[in-house]
C-alpha atoms as a PDB file:
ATOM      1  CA  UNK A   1     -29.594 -13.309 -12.341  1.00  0.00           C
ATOM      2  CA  UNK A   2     -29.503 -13.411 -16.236  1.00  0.00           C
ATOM      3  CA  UNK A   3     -30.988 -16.615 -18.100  1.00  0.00           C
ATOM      4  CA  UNK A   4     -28.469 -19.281 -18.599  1.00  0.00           C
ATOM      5  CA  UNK A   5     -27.139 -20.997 -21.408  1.00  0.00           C
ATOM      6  CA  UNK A   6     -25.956 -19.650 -24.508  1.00  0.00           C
ATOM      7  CA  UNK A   7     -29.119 -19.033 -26.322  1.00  0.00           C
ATOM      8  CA  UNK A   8     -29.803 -15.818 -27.937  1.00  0.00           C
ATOM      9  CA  UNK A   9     -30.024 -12.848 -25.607  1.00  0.00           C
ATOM     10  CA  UNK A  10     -27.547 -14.943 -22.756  1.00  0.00           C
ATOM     11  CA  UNK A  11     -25.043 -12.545 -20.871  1.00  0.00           C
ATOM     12  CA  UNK A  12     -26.391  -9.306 -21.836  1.00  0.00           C
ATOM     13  CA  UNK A  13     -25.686  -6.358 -18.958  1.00  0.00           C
ATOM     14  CA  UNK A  14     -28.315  -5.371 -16.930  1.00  0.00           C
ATOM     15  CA  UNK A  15     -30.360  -2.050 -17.079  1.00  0.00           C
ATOM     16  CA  UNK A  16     -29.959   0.465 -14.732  1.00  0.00           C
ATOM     17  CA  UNK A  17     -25.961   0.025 -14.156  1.00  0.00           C
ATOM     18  CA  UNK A  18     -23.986   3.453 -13.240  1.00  0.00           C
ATOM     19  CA  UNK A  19     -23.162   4.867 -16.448  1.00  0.00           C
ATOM     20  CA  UNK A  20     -19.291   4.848 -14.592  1.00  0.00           C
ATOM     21  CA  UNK A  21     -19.154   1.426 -13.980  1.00  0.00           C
ATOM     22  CA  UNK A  22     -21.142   0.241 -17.031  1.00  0.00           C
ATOM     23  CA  UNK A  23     -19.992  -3.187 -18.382  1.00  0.00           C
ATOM     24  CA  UNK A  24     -17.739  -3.400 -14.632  1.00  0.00           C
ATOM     25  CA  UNK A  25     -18.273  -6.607 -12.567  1.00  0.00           C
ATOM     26  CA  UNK A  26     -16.024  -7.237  -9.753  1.00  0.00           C
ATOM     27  CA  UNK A  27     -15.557 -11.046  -9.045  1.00  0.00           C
ATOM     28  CA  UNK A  28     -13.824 -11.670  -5.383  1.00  0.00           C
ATOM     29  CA  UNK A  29     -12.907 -14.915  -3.309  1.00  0.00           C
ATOM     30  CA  UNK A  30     -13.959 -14.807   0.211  1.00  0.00           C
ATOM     31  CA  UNK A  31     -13.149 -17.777   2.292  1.00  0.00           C
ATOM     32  CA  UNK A  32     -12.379 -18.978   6.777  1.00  0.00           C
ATOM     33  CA  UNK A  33      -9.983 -16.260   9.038  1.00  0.00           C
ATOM     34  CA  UNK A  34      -9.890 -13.123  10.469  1.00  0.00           C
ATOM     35  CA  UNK A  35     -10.954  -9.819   8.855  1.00  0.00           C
ATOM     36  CA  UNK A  36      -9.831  -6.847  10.743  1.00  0.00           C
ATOM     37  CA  UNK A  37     -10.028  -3.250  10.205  1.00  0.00           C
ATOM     38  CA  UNK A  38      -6.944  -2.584   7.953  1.00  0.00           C
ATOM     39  CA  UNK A  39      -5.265   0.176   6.059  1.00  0.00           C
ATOM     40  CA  UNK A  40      -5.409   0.075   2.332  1.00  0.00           C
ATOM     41  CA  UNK A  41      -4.149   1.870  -0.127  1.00  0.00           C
ATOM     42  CA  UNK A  42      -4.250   2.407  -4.073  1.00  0.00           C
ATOM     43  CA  UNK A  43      -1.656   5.263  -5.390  1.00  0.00           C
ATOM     44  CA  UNK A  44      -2.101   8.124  -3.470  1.00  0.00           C
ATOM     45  CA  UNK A  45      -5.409   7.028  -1.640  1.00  0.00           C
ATOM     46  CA  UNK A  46      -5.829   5.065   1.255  1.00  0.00           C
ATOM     47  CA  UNK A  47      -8.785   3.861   3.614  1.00  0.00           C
ATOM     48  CA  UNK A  48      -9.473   1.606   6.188  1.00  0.00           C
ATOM     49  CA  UNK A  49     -12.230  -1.109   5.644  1.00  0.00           C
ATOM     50  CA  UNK A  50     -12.582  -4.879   7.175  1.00  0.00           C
ATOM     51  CA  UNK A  51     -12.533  -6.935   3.782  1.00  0.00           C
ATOM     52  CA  UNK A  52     -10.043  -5.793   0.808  1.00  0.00           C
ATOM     53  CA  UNK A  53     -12.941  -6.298  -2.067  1.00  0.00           C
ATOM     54  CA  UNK A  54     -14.860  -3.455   0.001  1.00  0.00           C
ATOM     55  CA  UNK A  55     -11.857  -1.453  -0.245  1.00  0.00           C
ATOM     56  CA  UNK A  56     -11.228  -2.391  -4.332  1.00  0.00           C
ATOM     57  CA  UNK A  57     -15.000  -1.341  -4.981  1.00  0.00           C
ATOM     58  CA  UNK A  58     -14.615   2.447  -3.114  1.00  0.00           C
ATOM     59  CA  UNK A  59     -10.495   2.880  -4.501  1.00  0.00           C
ATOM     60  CA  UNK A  60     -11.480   1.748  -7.830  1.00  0.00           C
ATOM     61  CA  UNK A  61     -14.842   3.794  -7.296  1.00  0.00           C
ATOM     62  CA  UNK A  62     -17.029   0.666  -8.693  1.00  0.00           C
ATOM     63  CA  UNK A  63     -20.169   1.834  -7.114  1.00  0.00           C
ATOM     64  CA  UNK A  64     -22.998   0.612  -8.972  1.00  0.00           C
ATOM     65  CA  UNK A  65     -21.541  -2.161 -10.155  1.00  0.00           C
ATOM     66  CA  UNK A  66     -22.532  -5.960  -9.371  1.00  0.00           C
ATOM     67  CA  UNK A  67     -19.908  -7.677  -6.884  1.00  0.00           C
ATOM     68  CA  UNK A  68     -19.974 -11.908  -7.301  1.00  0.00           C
ATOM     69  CA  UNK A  69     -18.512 -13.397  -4.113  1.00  0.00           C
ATOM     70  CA  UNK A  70     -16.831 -16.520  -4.623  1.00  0.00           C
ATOM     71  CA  UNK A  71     -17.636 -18.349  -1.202  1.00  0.00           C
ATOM     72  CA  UNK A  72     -16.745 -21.500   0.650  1.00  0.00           C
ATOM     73  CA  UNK A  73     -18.783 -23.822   3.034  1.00  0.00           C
ATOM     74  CA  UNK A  74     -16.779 -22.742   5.810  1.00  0.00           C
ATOM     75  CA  UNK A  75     -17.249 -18.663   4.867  1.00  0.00           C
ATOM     76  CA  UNK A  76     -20.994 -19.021   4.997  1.00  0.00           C
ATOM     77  CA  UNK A  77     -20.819 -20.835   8.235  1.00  0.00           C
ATOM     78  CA  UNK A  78     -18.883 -18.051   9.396  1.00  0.00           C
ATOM     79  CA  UNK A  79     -22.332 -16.172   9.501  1.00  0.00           C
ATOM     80  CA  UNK A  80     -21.488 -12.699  11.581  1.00  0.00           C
ATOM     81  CA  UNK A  81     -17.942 -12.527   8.870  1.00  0.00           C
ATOM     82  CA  UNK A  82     -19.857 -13.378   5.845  1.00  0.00           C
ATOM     83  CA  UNK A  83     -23.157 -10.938   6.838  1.00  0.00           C
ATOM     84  CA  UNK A  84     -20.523  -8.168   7.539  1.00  0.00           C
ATOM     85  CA  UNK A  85     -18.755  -8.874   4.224  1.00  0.00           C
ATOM     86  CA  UNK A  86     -22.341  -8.503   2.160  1.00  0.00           C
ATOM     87  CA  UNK A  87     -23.472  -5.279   4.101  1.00  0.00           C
ATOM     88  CA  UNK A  88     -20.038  -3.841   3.315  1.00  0.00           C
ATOM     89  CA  UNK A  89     -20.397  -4.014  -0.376  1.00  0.00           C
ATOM     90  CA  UNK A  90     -23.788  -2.665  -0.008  1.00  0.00           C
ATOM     91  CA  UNK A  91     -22.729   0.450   1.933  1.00  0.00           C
ATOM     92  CA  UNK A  92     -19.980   0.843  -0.785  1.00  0.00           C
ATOM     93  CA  UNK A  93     -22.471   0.889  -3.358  1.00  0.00           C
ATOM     94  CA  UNK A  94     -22.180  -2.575  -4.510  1.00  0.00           C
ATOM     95  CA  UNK A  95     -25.058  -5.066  -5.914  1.00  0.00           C
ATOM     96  CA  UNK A  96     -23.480  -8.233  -3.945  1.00  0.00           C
ATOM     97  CA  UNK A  97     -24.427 -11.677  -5.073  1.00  0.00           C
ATOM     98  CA  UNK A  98     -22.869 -15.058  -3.311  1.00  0.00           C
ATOM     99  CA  UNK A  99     -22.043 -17.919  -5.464  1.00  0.00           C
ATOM    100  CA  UNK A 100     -21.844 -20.929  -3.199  1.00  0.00           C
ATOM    101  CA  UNK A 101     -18.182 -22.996  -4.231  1.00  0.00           C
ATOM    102  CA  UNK A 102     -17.191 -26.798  -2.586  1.00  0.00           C
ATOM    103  CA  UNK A 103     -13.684 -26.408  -0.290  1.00  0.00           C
ATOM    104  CA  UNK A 104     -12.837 -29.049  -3.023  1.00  0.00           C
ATOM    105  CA  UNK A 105     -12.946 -29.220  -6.362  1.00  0.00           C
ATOM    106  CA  UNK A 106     -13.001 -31.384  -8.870  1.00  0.00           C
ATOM    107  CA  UNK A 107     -13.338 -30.864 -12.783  1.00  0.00           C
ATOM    108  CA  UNK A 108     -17.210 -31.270 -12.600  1.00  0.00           C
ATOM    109  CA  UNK A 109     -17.349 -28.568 -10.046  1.00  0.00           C
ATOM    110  CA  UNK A 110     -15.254 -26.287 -11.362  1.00  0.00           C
ATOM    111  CA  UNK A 111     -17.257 -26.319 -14.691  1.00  0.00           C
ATOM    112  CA  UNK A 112     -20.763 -25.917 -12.655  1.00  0.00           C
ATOM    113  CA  UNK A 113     -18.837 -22.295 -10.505  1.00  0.00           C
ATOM    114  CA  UNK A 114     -17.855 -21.484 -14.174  1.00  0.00           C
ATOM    115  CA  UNK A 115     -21.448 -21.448 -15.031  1.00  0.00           C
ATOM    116  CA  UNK A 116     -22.768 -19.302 -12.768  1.00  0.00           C
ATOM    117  CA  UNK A 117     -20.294 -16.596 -13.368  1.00  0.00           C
ATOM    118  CA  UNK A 118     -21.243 -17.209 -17.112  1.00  0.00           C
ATOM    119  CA  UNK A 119     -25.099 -16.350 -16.423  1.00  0.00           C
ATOM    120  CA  UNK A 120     -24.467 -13.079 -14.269  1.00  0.00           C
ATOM    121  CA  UNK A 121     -21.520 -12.328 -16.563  1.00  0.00           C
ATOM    122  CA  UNK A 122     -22.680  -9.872 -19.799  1.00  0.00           C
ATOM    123  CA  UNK A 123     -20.734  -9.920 -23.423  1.00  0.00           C
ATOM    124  CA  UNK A 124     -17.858  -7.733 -23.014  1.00  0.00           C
ATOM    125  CA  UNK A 125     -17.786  -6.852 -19.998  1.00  0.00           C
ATOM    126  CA  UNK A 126     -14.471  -5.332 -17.900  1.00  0.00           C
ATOM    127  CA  UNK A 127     -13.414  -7.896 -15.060  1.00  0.00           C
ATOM    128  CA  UNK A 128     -11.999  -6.623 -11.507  1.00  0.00           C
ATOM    129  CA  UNK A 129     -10.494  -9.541  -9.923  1.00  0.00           C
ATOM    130  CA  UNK A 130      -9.907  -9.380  -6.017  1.00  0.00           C
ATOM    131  CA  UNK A 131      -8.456 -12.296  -5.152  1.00  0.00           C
ATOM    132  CA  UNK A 132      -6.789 -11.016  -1.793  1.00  0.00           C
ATOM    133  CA  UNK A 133      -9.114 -13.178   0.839  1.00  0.00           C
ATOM    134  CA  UNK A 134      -8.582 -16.325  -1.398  1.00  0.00           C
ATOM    135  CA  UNK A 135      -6.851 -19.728  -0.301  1.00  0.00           C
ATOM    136  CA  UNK A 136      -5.410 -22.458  -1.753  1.00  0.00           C
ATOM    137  CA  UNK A 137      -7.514 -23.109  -5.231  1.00  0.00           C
ATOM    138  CA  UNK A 138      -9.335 -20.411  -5.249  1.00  0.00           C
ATOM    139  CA  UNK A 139      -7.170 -18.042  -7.031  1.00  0.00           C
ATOM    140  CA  UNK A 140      -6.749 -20.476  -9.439  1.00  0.00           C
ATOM    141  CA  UNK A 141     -10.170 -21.228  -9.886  1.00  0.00           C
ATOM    142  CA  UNK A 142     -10.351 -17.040 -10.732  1.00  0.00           C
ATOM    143  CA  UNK A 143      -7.773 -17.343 -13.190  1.00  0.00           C
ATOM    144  CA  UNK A 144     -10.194 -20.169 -14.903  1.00  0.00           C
ATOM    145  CA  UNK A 145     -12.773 -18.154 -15.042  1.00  0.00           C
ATOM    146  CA  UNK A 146     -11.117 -15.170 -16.203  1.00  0.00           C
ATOM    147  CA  UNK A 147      -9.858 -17.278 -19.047  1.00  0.00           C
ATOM    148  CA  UNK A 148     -13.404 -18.908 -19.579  1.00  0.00           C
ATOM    149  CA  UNK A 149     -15.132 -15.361 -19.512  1.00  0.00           C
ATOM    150  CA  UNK A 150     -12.848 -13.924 -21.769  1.00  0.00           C
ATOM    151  CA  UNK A 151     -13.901 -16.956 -24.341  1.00  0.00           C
ATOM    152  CA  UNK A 152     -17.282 -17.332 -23.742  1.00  0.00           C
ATOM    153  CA  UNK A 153     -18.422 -13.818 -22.967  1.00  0.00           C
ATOM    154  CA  UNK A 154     -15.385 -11.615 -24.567  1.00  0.00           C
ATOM    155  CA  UNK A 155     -15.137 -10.213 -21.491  1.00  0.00           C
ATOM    156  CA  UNK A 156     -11.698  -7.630 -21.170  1.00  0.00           C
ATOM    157  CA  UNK A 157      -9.491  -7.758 -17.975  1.00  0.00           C
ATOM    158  CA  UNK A 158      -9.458  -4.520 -15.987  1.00  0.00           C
ATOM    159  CA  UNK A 159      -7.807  -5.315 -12.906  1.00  0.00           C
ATOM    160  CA  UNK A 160      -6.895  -7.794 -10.704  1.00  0.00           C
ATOM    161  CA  UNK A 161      -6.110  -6.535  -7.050  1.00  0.00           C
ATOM    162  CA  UNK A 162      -3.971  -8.480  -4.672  1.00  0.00           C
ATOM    163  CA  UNK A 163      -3.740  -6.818  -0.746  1.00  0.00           C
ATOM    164  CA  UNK A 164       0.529  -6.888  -0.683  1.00  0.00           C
ATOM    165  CA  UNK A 165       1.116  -6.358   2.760  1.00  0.00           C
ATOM    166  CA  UNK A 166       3.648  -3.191   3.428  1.00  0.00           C
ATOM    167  CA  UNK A 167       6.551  -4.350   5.777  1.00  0.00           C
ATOM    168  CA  UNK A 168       8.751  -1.475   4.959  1.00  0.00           C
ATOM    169  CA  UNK A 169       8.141   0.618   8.290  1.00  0.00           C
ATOM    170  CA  UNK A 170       7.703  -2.467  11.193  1.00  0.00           C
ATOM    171  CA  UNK A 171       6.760   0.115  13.290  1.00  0.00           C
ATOM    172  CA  UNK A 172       3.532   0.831  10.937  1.00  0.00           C
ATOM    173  CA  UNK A 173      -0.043  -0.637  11.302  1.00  0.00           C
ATOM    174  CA  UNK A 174      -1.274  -3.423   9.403  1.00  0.00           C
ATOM    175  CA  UNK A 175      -1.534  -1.476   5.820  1.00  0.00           C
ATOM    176  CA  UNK A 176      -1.915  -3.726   2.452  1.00  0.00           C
ATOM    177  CA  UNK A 177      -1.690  -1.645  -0.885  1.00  0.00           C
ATOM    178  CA  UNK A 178      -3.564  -2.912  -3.412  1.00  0.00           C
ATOM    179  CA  UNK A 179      -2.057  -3.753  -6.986  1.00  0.00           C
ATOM    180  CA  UNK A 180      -3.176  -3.584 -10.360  1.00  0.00           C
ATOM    181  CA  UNK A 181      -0.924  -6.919 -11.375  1.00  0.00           C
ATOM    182  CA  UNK A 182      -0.790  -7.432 -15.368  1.00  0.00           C
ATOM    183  CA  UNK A 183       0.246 -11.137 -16.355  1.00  0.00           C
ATOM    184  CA  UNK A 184       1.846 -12.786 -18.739  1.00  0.00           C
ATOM    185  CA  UNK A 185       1.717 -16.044 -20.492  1.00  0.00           C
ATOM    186  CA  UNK A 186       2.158 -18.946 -18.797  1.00  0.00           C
ATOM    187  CA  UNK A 187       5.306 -20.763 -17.702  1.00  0.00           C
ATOM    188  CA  UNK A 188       4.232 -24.196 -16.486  1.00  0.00           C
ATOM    189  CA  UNK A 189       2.956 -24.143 -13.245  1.00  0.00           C
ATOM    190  CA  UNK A 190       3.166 -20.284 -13.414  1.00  0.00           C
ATOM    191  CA  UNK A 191       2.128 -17.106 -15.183  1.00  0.00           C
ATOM    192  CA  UNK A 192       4.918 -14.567 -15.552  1.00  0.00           C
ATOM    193  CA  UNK A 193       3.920 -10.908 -13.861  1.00  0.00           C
ATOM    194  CA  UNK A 194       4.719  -8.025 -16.467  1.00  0.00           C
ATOM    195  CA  UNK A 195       3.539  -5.515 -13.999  1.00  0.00           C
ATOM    196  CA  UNK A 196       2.612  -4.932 -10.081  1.00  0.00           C
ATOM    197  CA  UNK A 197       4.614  -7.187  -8.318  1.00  0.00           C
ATOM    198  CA  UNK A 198       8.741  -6.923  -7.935  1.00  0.00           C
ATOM    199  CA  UNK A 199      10.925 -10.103  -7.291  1.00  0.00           C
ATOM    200  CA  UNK A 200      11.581  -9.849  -3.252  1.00  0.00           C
ATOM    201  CA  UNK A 201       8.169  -8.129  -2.274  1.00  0.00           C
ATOM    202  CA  UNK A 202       5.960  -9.094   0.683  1.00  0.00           C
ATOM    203  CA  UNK A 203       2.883 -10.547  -0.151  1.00  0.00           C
ATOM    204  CA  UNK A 204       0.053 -11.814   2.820  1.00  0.00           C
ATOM    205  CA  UNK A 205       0.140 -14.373   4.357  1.00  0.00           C
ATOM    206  CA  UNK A 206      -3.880 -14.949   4.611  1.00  0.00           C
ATOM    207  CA  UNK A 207      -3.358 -14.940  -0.081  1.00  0.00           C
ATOM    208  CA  UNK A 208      -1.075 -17.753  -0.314  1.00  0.00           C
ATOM    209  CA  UNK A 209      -1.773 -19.425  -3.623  1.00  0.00           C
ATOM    210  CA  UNK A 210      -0.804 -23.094  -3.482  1.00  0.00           C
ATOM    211  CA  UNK A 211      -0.376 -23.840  -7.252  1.00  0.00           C
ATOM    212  CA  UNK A 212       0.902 -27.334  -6.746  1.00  0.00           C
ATOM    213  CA  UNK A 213      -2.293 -28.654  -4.675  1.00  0.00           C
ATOM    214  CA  UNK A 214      -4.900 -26.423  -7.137  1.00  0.00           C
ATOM    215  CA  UNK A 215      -3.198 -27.819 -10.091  1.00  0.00           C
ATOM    216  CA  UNK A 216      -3.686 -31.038  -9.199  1.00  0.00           C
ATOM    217  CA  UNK A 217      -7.454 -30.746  -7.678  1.00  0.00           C
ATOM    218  CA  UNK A 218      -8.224 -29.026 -11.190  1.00  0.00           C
ATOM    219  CA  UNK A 219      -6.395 -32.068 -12.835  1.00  0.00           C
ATOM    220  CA  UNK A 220      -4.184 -29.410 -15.144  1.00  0.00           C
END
């Protein structure tokens, strides 16, 4: 990991990066449940693969790049899921890093996970967001730090990739597409989606985002 703080030199990339994926960090949520084998797919290209972030880093050919794993108490306890998880971004040509989060947070705690994306985090760098495996505050807590990287580090926003389950065939296998959702500003509680979502669609279950709960453990 980089030096922390904000002293000269702070958040500067690391050597050696795939001249591809230079500048690219993917930041994903991983917490408790069941990861399957399941379809995904991003425009004309699918694959199966156990956790979505594994598929986001081979669709969105990221290989090279440094993957920071937002995970929870109960993901690490989860030891054969959360070993699987890190030897997946490996074989897909990740660097994987966890960053240990509370279940709950408060204010204090959400500053100190801030942090430690800050210090692996370089000046300018593009942002893939994955927050498909996240519950409850976590998304939230990755829209936080997208908007504290973005201050601190002038990192840009390439992506962030939510698994929308496809119900339009029943018959069909399990199959999420990933989306490349582009928001807007904020609308109290909510942030208004320009593009990659449609009012009606199907989103997963496992994603659920419960804004009213986060909001108030993150005392916004």
């Amino acid at each position: 990991p980089r030096a922390a703080g904000a002293s000269e030199g702070a958040g500067a990339r690391p050597q050696g990066r795939n001249s591809s994926v230079a500048g690219t960090v993917l930041i994903a949520c991983l917490g408790t449940g069941r990861y399957a084998p399941t379809q995904y797919a991003w425009g004309n290209r699918t694959l199966t693969a156990r956790f979505a972030f594994g598929a986001s880093a081979r669709l969105l050919r990221l290989q090279g790049a440094p993957a920071l794993i937002l995970t929870t108490r109960g993901a690490r306890l989860e030891e054969e899921s959360f070993a699987a998880c890190m030897a997946d971004l490996r074989a897909a040509g990740m660097e994987p890093e966890s960053i240990a989060i509370p279940d709950g947070l408060s204010e204090e705690e959400v500053q100190q996970v801030l942090g430690e994306l800050a210090k692996r985090v370089g000046t300018g760098d593009r942002i893939v967001m994955d927050i498909t495996h996240g519950l409850r505050h976590l998304p939230l807590l990755a829209t936080a730090a997208l908007a504290y990287l973005a201050a601190l580090r002038r990192t840009r926003l390439r992506a962030v990739v939510y698994g929308a389950r496809d119900l339009s065939d029943p018959d069909r296998p399990e199959r999420y597409e990933g989306r490349q959702v582009v928001l807007g500003p904020r609308a109290g509680d909510f942030y208004l989606v320009h593009e990659g979502l449609t009012e009606g669609e199907m989103v997963v279950s496992q994603g659920n985002i419960y804004l009213d709960s986060a909001v108030q453990i993150l005392a916004k």
